[in-house]
PDB file of N, CA and C in Angstrom:
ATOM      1  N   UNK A   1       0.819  -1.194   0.000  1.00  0.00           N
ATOM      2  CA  UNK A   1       0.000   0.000   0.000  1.00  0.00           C
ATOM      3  C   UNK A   1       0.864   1.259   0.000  1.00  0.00           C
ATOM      4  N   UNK A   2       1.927   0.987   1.136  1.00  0.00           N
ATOM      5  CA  UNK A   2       2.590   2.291   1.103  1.00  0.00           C
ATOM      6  C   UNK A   2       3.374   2.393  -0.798  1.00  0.00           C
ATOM      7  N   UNK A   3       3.987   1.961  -1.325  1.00  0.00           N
ATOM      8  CA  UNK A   3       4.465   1.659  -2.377  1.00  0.00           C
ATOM      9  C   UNK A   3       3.384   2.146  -2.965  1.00  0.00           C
ATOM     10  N   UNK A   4       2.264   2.017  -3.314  1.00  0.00           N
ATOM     11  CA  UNK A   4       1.401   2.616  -4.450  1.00  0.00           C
ATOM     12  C   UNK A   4       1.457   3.960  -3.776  1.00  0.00           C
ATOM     13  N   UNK A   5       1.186   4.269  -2.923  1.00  0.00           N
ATOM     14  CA  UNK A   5       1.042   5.352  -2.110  1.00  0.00           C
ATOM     15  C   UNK A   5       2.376   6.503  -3.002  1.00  0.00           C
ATOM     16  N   UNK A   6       3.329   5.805  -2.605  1.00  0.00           N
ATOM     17  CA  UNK A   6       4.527   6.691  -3.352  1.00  0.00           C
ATOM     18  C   UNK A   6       4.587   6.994  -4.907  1.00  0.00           C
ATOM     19  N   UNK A   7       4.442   5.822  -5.507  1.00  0.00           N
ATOM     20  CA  UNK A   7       4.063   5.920  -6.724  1.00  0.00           C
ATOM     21  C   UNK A   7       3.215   6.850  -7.710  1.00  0.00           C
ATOM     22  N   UNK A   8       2.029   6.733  -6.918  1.00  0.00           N
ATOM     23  CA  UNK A   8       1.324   8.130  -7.350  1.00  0.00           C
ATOM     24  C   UNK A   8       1.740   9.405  -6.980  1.00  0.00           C
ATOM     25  N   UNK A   9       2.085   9.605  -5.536  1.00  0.00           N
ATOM     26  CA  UNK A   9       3.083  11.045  -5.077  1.00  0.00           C
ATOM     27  C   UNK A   9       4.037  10.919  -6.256  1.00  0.00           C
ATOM     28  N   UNK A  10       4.544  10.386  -6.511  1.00  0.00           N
ATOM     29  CA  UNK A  10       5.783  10.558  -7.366  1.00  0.00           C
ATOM     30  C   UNK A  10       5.398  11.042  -8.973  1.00  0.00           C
ATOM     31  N   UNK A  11       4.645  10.280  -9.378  1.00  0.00           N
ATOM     32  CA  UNK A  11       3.705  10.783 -10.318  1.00  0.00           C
ATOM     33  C   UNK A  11       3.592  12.494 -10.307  1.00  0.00           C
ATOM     34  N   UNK A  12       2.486  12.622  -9.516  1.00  0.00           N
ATOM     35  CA  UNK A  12       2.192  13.920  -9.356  1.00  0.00           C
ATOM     36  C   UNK A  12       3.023  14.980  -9.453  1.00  0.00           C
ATOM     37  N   UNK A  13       3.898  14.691  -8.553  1.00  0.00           N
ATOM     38  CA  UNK A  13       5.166  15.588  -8.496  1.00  0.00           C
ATOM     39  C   UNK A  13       5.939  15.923  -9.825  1.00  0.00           C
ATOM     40  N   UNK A  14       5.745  14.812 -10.660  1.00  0.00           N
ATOM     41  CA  UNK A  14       6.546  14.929 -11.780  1.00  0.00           C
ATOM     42  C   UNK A  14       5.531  15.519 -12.669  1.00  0.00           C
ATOM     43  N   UNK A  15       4.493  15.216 -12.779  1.00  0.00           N
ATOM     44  CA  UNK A  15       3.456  16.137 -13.596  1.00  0.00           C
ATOM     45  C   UNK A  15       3.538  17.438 -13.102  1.00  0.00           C
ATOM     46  N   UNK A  16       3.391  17.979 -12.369  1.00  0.00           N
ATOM     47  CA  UNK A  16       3.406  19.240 -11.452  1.00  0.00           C
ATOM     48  C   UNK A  16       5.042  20.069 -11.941  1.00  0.00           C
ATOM     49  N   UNK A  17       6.121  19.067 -12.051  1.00  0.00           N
ATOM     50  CA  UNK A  17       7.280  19.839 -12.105  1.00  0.00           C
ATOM     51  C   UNK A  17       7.318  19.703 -14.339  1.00  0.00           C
ATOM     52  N   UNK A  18       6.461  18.896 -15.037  1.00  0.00           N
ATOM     53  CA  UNK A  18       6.341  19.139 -16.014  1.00  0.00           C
ATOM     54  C   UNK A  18       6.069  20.578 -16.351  1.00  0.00           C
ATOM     55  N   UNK A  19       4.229  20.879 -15.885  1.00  0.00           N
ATOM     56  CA  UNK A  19       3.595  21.447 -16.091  1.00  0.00           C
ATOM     57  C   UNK A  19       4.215  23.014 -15.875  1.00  0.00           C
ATOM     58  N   UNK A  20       4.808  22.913 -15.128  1.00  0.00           N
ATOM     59  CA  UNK A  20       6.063  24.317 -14.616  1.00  0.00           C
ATOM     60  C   UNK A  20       6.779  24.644 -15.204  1.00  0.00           C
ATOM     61  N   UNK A  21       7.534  23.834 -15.845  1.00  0.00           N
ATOM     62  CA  UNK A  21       8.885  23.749 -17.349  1.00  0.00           C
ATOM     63  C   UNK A  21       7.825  24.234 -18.185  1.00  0.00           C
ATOM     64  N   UNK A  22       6.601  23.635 -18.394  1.00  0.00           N
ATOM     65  CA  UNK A  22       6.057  24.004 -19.553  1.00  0.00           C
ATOM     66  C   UNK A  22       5.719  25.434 -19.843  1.00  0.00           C
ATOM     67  N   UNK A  23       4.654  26.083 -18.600  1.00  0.00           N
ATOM     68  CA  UNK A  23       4.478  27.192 -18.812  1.00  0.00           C
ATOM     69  C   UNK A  23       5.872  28.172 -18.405  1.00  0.00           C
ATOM     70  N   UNK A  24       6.681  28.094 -17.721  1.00  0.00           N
ATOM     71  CA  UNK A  24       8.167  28.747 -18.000  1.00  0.00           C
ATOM     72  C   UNK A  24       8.525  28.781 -18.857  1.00  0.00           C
ATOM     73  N   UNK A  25       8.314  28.096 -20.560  1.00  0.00           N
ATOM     74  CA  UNK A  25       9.292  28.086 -21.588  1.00  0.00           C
ATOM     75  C   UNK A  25       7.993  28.653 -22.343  1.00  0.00           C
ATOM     76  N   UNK A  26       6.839  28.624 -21.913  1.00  0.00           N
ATOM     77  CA  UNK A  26       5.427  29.200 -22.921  1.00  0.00           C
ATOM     78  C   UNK A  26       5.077  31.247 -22.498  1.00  0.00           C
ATOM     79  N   UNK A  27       5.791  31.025 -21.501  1.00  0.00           N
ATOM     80  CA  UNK A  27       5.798  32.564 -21.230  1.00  0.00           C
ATOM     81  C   UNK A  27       6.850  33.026 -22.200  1.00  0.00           C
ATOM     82  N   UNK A  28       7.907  33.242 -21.502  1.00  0.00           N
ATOM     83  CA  UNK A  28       8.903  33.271 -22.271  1.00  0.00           C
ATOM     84  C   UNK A  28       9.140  33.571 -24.209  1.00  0.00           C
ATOM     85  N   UNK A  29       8.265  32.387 -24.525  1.00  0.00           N
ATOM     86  CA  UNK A  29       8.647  32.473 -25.972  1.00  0.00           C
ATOM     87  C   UNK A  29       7.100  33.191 -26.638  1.00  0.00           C
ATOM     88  N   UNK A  30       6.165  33.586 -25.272  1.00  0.00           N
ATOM     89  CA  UNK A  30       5.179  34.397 -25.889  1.00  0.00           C
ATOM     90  C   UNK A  30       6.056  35.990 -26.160  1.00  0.00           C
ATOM     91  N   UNK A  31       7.001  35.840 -25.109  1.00  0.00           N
ATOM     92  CA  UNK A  31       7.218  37.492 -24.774  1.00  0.00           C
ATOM     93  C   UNK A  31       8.188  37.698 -26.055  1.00  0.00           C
ATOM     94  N   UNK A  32       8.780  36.960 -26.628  1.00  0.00           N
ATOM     95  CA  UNK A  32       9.632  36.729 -27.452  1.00  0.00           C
ATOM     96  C   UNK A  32       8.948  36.707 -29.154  1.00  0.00           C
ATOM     97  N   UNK A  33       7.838  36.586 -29.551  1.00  0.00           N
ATOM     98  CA  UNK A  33       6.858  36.760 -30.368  1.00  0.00           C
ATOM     99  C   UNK A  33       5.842  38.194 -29.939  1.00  0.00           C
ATOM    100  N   UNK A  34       5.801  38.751 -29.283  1.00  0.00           N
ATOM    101  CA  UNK A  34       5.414  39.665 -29.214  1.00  0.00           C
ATOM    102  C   UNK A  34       6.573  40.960 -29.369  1.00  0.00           C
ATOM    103  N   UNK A  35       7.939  40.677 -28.865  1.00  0.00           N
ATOM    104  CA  UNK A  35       8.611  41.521 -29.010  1.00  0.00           C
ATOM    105  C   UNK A  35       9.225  41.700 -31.245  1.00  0.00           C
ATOM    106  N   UNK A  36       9.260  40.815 -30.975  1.00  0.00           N
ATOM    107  CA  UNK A  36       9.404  40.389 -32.878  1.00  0.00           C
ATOM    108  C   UNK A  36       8.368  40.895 -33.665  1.00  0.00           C
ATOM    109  N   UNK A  37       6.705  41.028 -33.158  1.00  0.00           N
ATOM    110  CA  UNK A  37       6.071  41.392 -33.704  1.00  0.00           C
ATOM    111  C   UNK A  37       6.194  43.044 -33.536  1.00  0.00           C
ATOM    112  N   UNK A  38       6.550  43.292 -31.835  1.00  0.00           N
ATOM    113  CA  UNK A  38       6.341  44.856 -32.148  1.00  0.00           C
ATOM    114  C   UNK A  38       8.198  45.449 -33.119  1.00  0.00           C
ATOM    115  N   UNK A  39       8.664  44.505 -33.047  1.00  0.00           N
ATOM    116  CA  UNK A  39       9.716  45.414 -34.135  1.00  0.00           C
ATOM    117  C   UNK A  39       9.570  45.166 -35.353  1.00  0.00           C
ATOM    118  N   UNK A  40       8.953  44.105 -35.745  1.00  0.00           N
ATOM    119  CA  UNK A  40       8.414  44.632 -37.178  1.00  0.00           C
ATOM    120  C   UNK A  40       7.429  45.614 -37.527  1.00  0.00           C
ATOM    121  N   UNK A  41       6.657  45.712 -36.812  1.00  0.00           N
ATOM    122  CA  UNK A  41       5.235  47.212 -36.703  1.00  0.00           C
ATOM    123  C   UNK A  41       6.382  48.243 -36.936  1.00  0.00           C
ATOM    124  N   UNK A  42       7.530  48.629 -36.021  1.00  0.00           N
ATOM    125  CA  UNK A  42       8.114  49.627 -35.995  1.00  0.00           C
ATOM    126  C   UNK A  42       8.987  49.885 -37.083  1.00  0.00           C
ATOM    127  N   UNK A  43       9.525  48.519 -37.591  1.00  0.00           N
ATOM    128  CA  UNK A  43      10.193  48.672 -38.661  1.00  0.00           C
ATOM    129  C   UNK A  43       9.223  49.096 -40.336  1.00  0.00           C
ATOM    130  N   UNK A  44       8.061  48.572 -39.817  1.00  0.00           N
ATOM    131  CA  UNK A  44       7.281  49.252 -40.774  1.00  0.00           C
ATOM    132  C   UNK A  44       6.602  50.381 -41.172  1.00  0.00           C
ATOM    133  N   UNK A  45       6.468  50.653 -39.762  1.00  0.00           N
ATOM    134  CA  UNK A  45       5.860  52.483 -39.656  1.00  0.00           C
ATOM    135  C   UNK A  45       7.258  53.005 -40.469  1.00  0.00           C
ATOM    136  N   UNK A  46       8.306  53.043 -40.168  1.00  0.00           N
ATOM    137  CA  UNK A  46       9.565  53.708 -40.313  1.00  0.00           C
ATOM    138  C   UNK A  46       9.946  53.636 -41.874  1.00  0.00           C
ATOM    139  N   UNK A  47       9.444  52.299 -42.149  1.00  0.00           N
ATOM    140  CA  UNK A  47       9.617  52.574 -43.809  1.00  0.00           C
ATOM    141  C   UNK A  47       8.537  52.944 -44.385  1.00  0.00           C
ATOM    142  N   UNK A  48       7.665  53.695 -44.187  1.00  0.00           N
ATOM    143  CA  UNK A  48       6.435  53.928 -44.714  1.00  0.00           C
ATOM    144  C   UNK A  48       6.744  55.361 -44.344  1.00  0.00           C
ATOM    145  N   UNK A  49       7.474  55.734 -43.642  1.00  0.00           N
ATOM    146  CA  UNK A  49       7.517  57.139 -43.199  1.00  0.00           C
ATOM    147  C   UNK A  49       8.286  57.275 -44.127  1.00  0.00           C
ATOM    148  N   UNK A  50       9.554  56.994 -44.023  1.00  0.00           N
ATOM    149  CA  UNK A  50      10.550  57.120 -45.276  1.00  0.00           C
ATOM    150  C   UNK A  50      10.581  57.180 -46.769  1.00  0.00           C
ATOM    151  N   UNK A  51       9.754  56.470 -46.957  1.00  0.00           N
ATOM    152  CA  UNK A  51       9.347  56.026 -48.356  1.00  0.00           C
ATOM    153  C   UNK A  51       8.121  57.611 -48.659  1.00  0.00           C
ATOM    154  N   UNK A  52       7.130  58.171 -47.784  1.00  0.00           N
ATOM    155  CA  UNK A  52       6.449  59.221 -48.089  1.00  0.00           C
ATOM    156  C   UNK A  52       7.192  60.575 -47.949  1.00  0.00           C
ATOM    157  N   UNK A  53       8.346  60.536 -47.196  1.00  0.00           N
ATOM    158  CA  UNK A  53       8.984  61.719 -47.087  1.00  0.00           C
ATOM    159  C   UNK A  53       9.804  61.788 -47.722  1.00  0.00           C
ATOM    160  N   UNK A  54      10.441  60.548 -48.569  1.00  0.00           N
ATOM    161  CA  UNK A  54      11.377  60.660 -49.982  1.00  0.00           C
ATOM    162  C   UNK A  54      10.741  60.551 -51.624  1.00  0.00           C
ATOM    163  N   UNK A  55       9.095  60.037 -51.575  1.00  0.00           N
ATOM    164  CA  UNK A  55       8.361  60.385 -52.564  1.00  0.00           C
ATOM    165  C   UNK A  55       8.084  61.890 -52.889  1.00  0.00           C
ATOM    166  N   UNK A  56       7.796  62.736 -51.609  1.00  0.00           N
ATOM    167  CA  UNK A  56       7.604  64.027 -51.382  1.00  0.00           C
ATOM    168  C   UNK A  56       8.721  64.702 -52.245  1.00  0.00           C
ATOM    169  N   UNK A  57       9.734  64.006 -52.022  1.00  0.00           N
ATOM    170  CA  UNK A  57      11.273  64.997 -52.077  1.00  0.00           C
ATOM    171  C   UNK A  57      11.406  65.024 -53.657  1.00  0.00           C
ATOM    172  N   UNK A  58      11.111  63.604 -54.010  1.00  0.00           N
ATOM    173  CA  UNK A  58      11.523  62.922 -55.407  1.00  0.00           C
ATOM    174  C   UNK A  58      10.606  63.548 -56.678  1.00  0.00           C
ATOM    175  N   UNK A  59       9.285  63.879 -56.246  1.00  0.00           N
ATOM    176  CA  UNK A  59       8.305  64.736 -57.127  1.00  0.00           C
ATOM    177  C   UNK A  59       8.827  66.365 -57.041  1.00  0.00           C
ATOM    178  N   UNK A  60       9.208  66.228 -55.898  1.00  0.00           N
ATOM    179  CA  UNK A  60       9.307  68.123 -56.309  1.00  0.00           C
ATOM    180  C   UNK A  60      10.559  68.386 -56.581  1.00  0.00           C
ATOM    181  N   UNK A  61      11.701  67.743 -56.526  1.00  0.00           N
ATOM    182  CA  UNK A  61      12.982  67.826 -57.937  1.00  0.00           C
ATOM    183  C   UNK A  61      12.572  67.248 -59.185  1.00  0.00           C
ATOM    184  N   UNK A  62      11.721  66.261 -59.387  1.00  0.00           N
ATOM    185  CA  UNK A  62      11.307  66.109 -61.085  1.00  0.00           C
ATOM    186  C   UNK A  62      10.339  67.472 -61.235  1.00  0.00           C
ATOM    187  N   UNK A  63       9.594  67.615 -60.397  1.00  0.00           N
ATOM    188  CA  UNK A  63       8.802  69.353 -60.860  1.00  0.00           C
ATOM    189  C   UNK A  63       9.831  70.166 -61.235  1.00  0.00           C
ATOM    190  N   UNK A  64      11.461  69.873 -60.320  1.00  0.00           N
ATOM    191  CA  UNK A  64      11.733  71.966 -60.590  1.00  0.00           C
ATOM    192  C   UNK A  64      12.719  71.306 -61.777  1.00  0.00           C
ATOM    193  N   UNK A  65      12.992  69.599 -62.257  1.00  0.00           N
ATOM    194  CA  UNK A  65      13.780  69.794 -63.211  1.00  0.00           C
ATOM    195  C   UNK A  65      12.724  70.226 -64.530  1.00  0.00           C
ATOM    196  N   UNK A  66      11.541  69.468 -64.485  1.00  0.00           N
ATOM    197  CA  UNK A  66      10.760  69.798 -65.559  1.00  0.00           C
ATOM    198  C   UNK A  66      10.775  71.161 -66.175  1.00  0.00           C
ATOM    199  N   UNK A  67      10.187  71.857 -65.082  1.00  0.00           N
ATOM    200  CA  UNK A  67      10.160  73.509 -64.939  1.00  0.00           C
ATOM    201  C   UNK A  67      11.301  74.196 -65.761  1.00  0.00           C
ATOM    202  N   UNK A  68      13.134  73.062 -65.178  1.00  0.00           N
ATOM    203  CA  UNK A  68      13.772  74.180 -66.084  1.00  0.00           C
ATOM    204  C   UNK A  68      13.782  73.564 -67.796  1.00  0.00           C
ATOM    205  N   UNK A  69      13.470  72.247 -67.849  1.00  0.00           N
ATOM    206  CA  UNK A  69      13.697  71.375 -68.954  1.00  0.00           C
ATOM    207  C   UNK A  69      12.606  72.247 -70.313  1.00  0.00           C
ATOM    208  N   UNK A  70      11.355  72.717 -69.783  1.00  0.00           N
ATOM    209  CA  UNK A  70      10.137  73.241 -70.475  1.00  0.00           C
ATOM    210  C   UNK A  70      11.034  74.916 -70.826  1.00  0.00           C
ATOM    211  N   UNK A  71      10.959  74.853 -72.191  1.00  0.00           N
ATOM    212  CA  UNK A  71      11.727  76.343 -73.074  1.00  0.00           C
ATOM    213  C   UNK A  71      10.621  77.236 -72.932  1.00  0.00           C
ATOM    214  N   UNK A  72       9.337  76.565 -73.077  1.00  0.00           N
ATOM    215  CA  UNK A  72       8.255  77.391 -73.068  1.00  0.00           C
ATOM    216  C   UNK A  72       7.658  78.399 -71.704  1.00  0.00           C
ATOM    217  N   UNK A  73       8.507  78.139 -70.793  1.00  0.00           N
ATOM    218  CA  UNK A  73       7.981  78.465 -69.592  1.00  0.00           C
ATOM    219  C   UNK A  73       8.714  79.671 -69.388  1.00  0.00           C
ATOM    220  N   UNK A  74       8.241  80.622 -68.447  1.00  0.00           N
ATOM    221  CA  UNK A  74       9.109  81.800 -68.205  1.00  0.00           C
ATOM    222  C   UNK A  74       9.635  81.702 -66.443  1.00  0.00           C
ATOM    223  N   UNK A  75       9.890  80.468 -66.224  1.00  0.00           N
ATOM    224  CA  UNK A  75      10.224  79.913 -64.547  1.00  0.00           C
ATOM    225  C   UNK A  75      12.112  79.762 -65.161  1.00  0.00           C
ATOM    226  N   UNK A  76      13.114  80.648 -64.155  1.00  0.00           N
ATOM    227  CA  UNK A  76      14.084  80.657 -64.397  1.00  0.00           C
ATOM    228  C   UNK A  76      14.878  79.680 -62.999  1.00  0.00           C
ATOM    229  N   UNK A  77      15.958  78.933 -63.438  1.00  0.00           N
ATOM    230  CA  UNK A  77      16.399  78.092 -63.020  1.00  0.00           C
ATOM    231  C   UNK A  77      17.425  78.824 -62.121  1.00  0.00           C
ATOM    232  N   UNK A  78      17.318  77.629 -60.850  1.00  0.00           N
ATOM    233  CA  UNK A  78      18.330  78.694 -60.286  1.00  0.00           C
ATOM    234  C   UNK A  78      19.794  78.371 -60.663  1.00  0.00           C
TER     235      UNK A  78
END
């Protein structure tokens, strides 16, 4: 009796010290997927910023080359 007795304690214990490893390595690699996700968000805001503030840039030097390229225009180059 005592022998089954242990057997199952022993059991338990080892389920119990599973279940602990488990969620220790499930925290962990949540925080680790969330941090990956927020640096890609950031890495994406950042190229989306970039990309509109160098479209901005890129249209209005083809405007002022146009401007001087057009003979017809009376817009003088600087």
């Amino acid at each position: 009796m005592a022998t089954l007795i242990n057997t199952v304690l022993l059991r338990a214990m080892v389920a119990v010290a599973e279940l602990r490893t488990r969620l220790a390595e499930e925290r962990g690699q949540d925080l680790l997927e969330y941090a990956l996700l927020g640096g890609l968000i950031a890495a994406a805001i950042t190229a989306a910023a970039v990309v509109g503030v160098m479209t901005g840039a890129l249209e209005a030097m083809a405007g002022g080359i146009a401007d001087c390229i057009d003979f017809d225009s009376v817009t003088t180059c600087p």
